[in-house]
Protein backbone atom coordinates (compact mmCIF):
# COMPACT_ATOMS: atom_id res chain seq x y z
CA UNK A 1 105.12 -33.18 98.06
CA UNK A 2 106.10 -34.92 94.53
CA UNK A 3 104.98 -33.26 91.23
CA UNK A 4 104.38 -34.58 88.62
CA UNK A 5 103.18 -37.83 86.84
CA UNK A 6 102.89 -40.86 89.40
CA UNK A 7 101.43 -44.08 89.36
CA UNK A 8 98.69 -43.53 91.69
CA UNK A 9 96.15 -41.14 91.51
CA UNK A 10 96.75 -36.95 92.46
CA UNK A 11 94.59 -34.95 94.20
CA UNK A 12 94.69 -31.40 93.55
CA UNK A 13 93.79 -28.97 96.23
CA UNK A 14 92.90 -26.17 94.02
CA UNK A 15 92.92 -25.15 90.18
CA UNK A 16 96.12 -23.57 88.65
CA UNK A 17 99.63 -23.76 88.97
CA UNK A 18 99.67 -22.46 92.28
CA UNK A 19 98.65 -25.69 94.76
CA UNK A 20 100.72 -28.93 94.97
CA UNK A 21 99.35 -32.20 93.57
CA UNK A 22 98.67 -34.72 96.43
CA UNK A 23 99.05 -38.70 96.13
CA UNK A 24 95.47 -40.02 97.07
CA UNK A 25 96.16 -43.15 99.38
CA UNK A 26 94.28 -45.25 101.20
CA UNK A 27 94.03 -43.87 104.63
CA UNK A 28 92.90 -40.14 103.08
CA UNK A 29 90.49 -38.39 104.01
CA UNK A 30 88.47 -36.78 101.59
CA UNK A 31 85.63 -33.65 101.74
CA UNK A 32 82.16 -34.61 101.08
CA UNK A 33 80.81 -33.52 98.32
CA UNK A 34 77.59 -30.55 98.97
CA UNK A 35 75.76 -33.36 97.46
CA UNK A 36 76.55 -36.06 100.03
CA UNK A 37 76.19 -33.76 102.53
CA UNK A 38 72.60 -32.65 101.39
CA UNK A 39 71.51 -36.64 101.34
CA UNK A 40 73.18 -36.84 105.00
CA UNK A 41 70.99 -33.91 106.33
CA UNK A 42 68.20 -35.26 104.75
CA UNK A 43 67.54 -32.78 102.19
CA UNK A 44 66.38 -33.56 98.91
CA UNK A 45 69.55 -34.12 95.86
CA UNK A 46 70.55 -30.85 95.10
CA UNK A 47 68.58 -28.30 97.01
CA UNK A 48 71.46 -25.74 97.66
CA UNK A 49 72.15 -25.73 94.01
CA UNK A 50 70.06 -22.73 93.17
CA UNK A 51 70.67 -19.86 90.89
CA UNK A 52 73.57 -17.78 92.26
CA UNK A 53 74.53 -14.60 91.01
CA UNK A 54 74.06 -14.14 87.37
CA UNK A 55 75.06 -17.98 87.48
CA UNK A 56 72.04 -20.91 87.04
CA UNK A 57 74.20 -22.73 89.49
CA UNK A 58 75.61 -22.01 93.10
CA UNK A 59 79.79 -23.30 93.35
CA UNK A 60 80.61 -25.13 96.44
CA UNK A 61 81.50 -22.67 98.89
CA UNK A 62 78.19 -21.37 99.53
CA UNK A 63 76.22 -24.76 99.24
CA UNK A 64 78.75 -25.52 102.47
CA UNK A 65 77.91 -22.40 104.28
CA UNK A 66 74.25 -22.84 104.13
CA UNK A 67 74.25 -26.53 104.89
CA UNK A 68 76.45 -25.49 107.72
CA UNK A 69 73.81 -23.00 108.86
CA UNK A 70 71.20 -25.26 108.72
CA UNK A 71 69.82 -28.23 110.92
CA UNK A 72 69.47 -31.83 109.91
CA UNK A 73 65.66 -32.85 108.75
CA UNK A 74 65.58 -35.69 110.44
CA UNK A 75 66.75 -34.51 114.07
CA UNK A 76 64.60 -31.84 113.69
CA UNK A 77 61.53 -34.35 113.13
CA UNK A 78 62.88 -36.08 116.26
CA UNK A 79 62.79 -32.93 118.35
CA UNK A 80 59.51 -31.97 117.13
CA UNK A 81 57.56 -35.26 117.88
CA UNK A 82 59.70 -35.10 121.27
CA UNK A 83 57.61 -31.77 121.66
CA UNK A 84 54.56 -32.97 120.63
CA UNK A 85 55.03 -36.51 123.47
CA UNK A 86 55.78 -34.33 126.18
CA UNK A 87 52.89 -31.84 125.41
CA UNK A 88 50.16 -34.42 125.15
CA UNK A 89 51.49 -35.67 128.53
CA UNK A 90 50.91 -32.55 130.31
């Protein structure tokens, strides 16, 4: 890939000298943010950022792990009324 200065915008894959830069184009696909994946799960706008170690902050990594681990708010809703129609019928 090119270094350098360019006339569209770079994307770097990681802080330091160490990653390439990469030309952002229209057909990219970017990450969500932890924040865009909170608002898809249906959790409230920042609720993985809690204090982390020694930090008042959490970085990304582990916002991703636990909204990995974790189940969306509203499908779980879904399952539980589910629960609840099929109880009352029997």
């Amino acid at each position: 890939m090119p270094e350098g200065p360019h006339d569209t915008a770079n994307i770097r894959a990681a802080s330091g000298g160490s990653s390439g830069s990469y030309i952002a184009t229209r057909w990219a696909v970017r990450r969500l943010t932890p924040l865009e994946c909170e608002r898809l799960q249906g959790f409230p706008d920042g609720y993985t950022d809690v204090p982390f170690r020694k930090r008042n902050w959490t970085p990304d990594g582990p916002r991703y792990k636990a909204l990995g681990n974790s189940m969306a708010v509203n499908a779980m809703e879904w399952l539980g009324q589910r629960i609840d129609h099929v109880r009352a019928l029997l």
